[in-house]
PDB file of N, CA and C in Angstrom:
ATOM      1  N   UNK A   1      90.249 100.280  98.135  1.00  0.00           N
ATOM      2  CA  UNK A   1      89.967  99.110  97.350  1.00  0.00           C
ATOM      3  C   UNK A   1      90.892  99.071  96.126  1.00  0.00           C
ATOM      4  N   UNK A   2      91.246  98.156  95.567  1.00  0.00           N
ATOM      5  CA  UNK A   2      92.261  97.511  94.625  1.00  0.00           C
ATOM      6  C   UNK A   2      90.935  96.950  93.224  1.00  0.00           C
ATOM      7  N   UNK A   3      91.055  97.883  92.438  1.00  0.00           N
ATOM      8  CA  UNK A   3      91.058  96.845  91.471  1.00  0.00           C
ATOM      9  C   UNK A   3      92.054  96.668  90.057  1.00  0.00           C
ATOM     10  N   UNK A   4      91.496  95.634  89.602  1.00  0.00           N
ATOM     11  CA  UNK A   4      92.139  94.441  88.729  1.00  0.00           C
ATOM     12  C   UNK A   4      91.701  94.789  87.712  1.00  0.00           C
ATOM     13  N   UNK A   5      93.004  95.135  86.507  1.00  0.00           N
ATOM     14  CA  UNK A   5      92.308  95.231  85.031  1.00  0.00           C
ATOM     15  C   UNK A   5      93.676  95.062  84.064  1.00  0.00           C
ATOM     16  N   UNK A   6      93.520  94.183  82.803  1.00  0.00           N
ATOM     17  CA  UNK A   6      94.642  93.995  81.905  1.00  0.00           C
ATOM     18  C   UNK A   6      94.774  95.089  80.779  1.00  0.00           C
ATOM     19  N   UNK A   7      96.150  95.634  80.528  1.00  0.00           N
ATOM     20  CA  UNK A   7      96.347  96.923  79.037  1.00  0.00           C
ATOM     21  C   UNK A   7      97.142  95.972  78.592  1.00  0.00           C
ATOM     22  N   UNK A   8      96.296  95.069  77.623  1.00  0.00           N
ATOM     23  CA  UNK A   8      97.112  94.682  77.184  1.00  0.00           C
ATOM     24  C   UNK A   8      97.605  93.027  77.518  1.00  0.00           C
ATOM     25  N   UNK A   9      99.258  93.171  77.991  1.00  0.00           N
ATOM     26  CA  UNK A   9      99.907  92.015  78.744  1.00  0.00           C
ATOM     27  C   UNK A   9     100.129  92.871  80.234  1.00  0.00           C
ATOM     28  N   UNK A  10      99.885  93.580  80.080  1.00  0.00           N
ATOM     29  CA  UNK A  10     100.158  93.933  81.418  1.00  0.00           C
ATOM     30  C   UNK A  10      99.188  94.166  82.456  1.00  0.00           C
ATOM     31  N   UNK A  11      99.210  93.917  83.678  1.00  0.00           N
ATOM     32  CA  UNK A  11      98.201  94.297  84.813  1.00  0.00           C
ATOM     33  C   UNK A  11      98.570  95.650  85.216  1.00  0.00           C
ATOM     34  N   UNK A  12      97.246  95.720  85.411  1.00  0.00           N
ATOM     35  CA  UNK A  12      96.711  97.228  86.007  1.00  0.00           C
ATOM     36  C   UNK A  12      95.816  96.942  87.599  1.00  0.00           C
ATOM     37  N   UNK A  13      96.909  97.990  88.944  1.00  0.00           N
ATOM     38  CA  UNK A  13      96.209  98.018  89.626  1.00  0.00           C
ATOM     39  C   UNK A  13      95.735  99.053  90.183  1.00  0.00           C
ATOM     40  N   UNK A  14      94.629  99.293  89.977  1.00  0.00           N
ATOM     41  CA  UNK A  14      94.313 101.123  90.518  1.00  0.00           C
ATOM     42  C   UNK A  14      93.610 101.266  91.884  1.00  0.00           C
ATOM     43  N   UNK A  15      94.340 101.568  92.730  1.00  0.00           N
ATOM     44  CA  UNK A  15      93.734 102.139  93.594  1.00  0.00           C
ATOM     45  C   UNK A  15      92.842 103.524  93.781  1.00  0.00           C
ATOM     46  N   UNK A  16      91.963 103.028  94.822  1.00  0.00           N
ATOM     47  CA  UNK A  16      90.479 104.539  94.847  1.00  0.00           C
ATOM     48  C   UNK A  16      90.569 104.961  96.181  1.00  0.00           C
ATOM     49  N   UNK A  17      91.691 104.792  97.083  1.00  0.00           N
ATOM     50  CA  UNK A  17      91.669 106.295  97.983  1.00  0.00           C
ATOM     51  C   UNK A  17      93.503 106.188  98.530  1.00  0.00           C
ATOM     52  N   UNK A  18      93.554 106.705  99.684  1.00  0.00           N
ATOM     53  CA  UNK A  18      95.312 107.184  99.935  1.00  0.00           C
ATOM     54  C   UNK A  18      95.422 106.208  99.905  1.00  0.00           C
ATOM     55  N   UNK A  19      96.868 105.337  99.653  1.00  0.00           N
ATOM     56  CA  UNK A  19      98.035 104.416  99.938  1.00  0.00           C
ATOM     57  C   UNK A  19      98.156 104.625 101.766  1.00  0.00           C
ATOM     58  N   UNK A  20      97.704 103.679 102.304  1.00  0.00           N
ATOM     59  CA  UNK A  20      98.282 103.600 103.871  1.00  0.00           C
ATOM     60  C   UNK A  20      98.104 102.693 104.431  1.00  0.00           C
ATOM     61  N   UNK A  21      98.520 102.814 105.828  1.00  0.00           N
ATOM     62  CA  UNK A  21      99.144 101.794 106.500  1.00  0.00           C
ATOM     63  C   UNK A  21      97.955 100.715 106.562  1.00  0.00           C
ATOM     64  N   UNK A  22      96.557 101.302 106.640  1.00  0.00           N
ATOM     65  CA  UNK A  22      95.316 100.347 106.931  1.00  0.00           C
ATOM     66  C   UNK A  22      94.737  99.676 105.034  1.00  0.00           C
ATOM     67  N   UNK A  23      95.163 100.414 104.189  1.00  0.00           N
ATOM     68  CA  UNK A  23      94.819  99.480 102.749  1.00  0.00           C
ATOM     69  C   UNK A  23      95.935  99.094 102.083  1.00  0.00           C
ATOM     70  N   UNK A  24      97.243  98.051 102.710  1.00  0.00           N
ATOM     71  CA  UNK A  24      98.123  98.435 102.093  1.00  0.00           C
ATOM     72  C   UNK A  24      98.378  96.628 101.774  1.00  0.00           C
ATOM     73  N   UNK A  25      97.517  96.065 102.702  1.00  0.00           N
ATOM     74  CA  UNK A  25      97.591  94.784 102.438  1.00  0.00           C
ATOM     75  C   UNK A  25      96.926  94.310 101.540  1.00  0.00           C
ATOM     76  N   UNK A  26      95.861  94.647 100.931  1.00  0.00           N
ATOM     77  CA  UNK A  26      95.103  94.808  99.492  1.00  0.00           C
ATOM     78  C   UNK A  26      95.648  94.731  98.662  1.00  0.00           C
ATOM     79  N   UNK A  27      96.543  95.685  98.409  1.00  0.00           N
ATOM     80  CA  UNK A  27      97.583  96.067  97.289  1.00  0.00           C
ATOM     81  C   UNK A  27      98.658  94.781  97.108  1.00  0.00           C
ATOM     82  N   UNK A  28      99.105  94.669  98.016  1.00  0.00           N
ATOM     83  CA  UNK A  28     100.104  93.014  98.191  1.00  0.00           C
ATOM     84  C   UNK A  28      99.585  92.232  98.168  1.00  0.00           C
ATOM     85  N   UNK A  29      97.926  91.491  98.215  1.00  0.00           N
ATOM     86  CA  UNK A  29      97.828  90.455  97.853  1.00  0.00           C
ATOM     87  C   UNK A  29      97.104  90.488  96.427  1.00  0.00           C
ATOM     88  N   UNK A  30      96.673  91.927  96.287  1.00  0.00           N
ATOM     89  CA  UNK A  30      96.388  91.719  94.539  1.00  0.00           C
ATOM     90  C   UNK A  30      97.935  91.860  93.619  1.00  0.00           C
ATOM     91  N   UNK A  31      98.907  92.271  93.998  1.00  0.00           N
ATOM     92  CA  UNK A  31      99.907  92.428  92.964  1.00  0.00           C
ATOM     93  C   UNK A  31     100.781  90.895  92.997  1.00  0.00           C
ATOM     94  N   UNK A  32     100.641  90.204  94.468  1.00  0.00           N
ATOM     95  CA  UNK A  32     101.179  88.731  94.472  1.00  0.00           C
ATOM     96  C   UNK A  32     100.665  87.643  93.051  1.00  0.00           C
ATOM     97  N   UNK A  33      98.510  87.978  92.907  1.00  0.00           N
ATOM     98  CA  UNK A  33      98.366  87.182  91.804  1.00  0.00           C
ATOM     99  C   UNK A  33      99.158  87.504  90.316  1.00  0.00           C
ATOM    100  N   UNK A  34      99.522  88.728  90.574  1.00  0.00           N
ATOM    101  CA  UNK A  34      99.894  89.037  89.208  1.00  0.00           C
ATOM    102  C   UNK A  34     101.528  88.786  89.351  1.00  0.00           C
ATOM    103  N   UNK A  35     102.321  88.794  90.122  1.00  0.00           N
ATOM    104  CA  UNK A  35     103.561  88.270  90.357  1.00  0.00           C
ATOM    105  C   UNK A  35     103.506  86.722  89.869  1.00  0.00           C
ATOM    106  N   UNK A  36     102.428  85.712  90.151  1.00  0.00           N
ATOM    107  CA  UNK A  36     102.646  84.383  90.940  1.00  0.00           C
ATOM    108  C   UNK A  36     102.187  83.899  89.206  1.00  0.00           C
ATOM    109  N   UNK A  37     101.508  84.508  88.240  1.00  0.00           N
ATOM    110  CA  UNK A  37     101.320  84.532  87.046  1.00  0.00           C
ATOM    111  C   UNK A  37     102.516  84.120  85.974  1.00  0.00           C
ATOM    112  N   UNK A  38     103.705  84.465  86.633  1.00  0.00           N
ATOM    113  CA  UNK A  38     104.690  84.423  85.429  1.00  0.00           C
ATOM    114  C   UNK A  38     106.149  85.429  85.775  1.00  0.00           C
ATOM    115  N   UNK A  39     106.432  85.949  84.523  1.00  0.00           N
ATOM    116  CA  UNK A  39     106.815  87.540  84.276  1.00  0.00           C
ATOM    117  C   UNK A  39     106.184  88.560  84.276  1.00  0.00           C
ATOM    118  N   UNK A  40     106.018  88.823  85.745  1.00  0.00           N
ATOM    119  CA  UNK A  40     105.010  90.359  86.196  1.00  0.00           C
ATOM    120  C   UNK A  40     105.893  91.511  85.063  1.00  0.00           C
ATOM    121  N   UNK A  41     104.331  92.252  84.691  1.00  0.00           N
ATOM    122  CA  UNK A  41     104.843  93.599  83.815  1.00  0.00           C
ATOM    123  C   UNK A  41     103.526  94.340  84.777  1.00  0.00           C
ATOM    124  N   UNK A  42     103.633  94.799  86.232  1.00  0.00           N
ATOM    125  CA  UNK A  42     102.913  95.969  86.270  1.00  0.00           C
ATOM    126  C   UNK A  42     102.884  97.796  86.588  1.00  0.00           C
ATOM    127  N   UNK A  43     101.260  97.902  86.164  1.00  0.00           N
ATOM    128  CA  UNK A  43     101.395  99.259  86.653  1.00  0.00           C
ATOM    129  C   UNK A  43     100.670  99.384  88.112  1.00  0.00           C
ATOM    130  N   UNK A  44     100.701 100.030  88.691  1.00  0.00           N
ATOM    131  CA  UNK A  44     100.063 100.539  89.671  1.00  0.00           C
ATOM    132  C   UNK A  44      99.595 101.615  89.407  1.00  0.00           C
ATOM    133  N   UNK A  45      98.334 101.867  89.344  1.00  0.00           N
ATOM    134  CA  UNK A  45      97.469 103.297  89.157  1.00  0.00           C
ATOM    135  C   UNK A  45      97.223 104.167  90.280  1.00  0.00           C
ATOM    136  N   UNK A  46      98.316 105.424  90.396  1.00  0.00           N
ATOM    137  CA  UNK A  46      97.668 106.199  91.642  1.00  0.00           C
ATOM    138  C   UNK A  46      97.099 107.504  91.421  1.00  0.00           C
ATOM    139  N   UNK A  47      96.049 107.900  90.097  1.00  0.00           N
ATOM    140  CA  UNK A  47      95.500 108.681  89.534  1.00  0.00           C
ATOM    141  C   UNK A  47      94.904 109.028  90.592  1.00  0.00           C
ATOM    142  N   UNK A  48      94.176 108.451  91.747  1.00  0.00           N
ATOM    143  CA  UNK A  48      92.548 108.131  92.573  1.00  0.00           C
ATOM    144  C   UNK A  48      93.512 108.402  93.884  1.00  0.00           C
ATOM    145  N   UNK A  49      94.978 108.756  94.179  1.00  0.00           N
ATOM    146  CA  UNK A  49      95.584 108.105  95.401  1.00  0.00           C
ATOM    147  C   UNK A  49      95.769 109.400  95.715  1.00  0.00           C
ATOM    148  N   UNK A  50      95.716 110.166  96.834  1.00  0.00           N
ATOM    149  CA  UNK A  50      95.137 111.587  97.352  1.00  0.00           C
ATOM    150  C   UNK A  50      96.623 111.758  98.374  1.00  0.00           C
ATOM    151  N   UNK A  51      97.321 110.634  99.353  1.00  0.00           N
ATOM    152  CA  UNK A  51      98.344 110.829  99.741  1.00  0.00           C
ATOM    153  C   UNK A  51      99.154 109.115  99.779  1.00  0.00           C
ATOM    154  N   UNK A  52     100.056 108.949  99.850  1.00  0.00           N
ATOM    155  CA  UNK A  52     101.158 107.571 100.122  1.00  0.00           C
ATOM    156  C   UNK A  52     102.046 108.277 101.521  1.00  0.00           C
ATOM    157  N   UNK A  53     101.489 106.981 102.738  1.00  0.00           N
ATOM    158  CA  UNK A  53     102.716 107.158 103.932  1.00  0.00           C
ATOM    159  C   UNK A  53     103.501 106.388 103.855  1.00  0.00           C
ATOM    160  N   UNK A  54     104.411 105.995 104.728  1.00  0.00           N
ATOM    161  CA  UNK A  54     105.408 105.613 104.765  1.00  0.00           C
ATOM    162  C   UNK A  54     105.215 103.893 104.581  1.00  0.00           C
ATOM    163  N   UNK A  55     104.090 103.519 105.314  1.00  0.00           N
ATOM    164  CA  UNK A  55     103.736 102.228 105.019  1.00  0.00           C
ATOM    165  C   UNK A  55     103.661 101.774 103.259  1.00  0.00           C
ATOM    166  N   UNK A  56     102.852 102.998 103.044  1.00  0.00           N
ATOM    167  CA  UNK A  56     102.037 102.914 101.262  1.00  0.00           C
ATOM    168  C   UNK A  56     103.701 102.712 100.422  1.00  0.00           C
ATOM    169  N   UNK A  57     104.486 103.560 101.032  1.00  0.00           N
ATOM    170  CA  UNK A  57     105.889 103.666 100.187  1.00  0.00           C
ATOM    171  C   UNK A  57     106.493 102.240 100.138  1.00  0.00           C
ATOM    172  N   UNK A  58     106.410 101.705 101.526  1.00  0.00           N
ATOM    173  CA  UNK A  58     107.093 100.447 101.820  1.00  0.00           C
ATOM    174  C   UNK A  58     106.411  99.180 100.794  1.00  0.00           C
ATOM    175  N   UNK A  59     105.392  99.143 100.679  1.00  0.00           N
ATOM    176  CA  UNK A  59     104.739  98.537  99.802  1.00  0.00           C
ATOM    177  C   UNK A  59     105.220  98.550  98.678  1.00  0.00           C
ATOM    178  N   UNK A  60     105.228  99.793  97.915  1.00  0.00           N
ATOM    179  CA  UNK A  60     105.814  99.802  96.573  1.00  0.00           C
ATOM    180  C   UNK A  60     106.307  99.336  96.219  1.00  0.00           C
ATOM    181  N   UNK A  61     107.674  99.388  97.620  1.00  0.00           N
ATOM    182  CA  UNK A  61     109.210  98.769  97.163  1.00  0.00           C
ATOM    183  C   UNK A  61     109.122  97.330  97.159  1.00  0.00           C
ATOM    184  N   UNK A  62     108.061  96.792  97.980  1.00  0.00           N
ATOM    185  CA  UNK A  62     108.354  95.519  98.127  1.00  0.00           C
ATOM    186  C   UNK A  62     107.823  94.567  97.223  1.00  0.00           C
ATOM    187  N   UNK A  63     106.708  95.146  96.706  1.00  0.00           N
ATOM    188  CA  UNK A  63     106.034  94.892  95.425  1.00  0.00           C
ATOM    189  C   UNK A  63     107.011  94.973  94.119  1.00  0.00           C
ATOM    190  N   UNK A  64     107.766  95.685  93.554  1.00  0.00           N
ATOM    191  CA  UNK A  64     108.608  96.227  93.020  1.00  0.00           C
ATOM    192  C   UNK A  64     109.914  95.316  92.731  1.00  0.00           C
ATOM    193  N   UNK A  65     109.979  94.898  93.801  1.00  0.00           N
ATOM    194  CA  UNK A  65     111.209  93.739  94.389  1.00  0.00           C
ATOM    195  C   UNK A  65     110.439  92.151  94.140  1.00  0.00           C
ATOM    196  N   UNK A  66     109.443  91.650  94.374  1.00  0.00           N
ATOM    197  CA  UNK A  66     108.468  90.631  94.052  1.00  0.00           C
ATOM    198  C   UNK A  66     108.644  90.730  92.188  1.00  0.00           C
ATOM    199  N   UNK A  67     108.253  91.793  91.507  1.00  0.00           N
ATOM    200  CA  UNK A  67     108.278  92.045  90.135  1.00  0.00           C
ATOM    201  C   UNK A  67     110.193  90.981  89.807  1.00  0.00           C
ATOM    202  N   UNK A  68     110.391  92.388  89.971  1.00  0.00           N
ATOM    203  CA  UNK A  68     112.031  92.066  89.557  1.00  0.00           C
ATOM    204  C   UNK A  68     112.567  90.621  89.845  1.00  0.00           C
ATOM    205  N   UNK A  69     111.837  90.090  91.339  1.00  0.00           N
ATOM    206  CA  UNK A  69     112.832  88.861  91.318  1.00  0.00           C
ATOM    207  C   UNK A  69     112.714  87.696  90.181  1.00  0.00           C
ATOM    208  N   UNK A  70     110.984  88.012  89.869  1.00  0.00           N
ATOM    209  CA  UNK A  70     110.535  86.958  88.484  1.00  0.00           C
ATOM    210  C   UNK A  70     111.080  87.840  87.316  1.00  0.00           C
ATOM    211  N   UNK A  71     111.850  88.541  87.398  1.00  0.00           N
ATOM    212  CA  UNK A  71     111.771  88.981  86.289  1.00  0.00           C
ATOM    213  C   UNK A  71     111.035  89.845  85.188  1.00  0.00           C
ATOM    214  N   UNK A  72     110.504  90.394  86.282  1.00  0.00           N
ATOM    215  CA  UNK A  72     109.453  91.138  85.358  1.00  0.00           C
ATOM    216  C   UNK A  72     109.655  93.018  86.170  1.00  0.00           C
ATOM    217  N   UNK A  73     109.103  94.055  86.263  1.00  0.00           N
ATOM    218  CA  UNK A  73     108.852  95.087  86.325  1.00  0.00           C
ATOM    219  C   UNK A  73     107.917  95.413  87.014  1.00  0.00           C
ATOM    220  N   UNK A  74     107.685  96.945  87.529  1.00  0.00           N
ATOM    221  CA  UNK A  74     106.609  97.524  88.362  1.00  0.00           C
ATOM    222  C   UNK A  74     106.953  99.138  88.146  1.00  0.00           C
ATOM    223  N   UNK A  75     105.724  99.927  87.571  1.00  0.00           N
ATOM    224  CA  UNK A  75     105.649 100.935  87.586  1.00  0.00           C
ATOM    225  C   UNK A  75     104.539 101.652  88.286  1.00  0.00           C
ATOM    226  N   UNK A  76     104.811 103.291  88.247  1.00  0.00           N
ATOM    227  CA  UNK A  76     103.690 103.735  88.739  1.00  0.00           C
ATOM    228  C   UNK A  76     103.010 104.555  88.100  1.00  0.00           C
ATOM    229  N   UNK A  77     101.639 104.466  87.820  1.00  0.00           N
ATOM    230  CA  UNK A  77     101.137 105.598  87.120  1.00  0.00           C
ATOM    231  C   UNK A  77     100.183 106.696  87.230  1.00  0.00           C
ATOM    232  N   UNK A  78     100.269 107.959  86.794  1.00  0.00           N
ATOM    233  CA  UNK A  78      99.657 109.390  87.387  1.00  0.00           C
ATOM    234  C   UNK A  78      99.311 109.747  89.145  1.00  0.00           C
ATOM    235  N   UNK A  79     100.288 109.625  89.301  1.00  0.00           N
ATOM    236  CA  UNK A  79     100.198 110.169  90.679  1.00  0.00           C
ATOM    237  C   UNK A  79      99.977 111.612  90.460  1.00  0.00           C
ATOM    238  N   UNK A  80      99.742 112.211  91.649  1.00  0.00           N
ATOM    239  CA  UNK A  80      99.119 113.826  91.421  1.00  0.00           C
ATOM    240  C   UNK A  80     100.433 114.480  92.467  1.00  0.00           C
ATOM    241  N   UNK A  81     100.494 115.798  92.554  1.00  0.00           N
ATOM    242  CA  UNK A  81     101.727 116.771  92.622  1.00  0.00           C
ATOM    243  C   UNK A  81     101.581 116.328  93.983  1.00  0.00           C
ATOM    244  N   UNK A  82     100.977 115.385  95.010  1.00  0.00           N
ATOM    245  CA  UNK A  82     101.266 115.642  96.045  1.00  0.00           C
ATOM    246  C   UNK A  82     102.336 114.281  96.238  1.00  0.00           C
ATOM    247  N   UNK A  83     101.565 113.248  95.644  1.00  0.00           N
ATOM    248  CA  UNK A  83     102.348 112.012  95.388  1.00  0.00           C
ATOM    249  C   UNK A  83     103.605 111.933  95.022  1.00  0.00           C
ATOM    250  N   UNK A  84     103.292 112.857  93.777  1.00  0.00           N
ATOM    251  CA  UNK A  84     104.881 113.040  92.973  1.00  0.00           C
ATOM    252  C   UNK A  84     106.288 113.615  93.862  1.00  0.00           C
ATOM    253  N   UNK A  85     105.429 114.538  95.084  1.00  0.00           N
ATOM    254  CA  UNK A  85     106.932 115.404  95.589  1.00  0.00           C
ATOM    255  C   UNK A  85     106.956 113.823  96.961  1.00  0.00           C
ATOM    256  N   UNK A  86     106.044 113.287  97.586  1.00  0.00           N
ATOM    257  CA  UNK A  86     106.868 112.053  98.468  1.00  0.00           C
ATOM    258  C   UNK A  86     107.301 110.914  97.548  1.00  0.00           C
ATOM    259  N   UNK A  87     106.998 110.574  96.610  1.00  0.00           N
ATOM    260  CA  UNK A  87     108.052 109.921  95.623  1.00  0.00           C
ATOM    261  C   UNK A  87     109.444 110.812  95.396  1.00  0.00           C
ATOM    262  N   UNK A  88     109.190 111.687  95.522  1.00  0.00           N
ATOM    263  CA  UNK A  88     110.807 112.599  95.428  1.00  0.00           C
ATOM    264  C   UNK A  88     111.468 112.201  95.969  1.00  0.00           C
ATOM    265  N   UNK A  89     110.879 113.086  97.559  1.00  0.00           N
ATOM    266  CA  UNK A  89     111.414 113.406  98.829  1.00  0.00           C
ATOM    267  C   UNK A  89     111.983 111.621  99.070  1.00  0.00           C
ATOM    268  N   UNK A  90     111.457 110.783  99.153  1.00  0.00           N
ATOM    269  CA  UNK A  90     111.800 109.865  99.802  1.00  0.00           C
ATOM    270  C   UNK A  90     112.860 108.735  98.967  1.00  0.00           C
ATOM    271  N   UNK A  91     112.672 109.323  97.402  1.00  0.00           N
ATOM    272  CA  UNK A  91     113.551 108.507  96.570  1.00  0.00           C
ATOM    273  C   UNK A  91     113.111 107.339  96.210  1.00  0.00           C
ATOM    274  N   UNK A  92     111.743 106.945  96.092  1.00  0.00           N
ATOM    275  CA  UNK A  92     111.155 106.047  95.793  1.00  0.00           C
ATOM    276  C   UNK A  92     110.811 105.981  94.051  1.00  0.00           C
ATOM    277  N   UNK A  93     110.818 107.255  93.878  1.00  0.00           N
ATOM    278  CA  UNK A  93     111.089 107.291  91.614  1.00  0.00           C
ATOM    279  C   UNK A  93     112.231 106.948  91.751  1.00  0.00           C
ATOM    280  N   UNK A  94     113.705 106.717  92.501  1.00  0.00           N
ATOM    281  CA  UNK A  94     114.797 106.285  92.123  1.00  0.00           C
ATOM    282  C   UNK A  94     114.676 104.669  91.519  1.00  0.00           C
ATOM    283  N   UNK A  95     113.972 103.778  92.524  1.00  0.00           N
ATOM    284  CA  UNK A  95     113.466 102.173  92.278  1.00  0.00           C
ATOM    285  C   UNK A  95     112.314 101.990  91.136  1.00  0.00           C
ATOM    286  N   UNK A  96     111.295 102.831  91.103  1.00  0.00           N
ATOM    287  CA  UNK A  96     110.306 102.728  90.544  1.00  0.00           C
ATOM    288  C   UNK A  96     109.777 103.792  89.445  1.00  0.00           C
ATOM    289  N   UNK A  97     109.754 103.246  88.300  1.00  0.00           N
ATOM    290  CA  UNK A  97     109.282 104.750  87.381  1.00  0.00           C
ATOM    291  C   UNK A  97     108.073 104.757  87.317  1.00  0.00           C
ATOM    292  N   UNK A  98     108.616 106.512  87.001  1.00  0.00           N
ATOM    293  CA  UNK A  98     106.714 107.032  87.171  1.00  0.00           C
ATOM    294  C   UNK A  98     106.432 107.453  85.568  1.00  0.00           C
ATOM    295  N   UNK A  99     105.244 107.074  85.201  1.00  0.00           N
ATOM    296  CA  UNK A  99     104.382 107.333  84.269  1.00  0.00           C
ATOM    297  C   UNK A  99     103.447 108.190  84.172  1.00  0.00           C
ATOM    298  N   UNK A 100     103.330 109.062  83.231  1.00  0.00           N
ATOM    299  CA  UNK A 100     102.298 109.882  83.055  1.00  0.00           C
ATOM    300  C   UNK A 100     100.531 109.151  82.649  1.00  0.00           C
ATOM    301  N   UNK A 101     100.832 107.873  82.280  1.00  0.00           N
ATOM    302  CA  UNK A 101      99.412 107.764  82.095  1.00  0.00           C
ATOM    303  C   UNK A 101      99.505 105.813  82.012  1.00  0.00           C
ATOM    304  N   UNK A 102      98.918 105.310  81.936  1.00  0.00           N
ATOM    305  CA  UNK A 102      98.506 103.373  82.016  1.00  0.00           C
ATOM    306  C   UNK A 102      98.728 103.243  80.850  1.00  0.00           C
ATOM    307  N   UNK A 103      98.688 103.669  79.854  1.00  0.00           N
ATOM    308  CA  UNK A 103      98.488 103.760  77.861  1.00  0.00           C
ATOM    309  C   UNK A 103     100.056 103.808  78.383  1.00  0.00           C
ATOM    310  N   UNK A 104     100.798 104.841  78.177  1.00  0.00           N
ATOM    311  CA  UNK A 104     101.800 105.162  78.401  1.00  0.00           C
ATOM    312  C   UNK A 104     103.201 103.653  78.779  1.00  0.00           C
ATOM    313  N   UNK A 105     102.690 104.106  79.841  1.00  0.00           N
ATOM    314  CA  UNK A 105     103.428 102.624  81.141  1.00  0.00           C
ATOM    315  C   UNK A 105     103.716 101.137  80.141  1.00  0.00           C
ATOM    316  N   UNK A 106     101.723 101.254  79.509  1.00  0.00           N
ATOM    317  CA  UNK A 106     102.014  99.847  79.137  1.00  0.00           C
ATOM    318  C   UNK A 106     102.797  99.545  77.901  1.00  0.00           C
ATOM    319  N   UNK A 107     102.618 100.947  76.904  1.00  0.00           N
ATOM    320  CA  UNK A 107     103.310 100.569  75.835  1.00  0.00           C
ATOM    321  C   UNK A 107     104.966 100.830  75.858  1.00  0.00           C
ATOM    322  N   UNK A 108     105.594 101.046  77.119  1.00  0.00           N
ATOM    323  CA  UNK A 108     107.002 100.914  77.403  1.00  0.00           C
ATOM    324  C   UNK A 108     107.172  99.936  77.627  1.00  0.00           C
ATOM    325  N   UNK A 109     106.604  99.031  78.386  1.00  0.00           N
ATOM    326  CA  UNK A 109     106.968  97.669  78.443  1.00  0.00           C
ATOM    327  C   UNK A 109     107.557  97.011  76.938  1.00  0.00           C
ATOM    328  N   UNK A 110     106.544  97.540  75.969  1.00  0.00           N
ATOM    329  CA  UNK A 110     107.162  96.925  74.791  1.00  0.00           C
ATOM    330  C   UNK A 110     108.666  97.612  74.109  1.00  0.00           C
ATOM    331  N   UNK A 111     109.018  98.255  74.841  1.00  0.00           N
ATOM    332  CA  UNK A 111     110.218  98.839  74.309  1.00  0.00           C
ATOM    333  C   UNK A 111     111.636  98.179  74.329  1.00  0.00           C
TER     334      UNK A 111
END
C-alpha cells in the first residue's frame, strides 16, 4: 500500500511492504497525482520496503523520468542495507538520490 503525505512542498510516498512486480502499479498511479500537480519535488519512502525487484527498480526510473520531464525531481528515502546494495548493484543511485531520512530529502529540495 502507498500512502500520501506532504513535508512541507514536497510529497511523500511511503511504502509498507517490498517494491514488486504485483504493488508496483500503486506507486505509479500515486506519484502520477503528484507529477500531474505541477513541479513534482518527490520523495519516495522505502524505510518499510524489505526488498525492490527488478520491476520495483523499473518503476523508480520511470517515475523519476515523469518528475524530471515537469521539471521537478524524485528521491529516495531510508532504504535499509538490503535496498541500498540493489540500488548499487544495479545503478539505480546513479539516476536517483538516496537520502538518509524525509526531513533530510525535503529540506534539499530547498537548496
Amino acid at each position: 500500500m502507498v500512502t500520501h503525505s506532504r513535508q512541507g512542498a514536497v510529497d511523500v510516498l511511503s511504502l509498507d511492504s517490498a517494491l514488486q512486480e504485483d504493488n508496483c502499479d500503486g506507486l505509479r498511479t500515486a506519484a502520477e497525482e503528484c507529477v500531474k500537480r505541477g513541479q513534482p519535488r518527490l520523495i519516495i519512502d522505502l524505510g518499510s520496503v524489505a526488498f525492490i525487484d527488478s520491476a520495483g527498480l523499473e518503476a523508480l526510473l520511470d517515475i523519476n523520468d515523469r518528475c524530471v520531464e515537469r521539471g521537478g525531481a524524485c528521491k529516495l528515502s531510508g532504504p535499509n542495507a538490503l535496498c541500498v546494495d540493489i540500488l548499487s548493484a544495479t545503478g539505480v543511485d546513479q539516476d536517483l538520490e538516496v537520502v538518509d531520512s524525509i526531513v533530510k530529502g525535503a529540506g534539499s529540495f530547498a537548496l
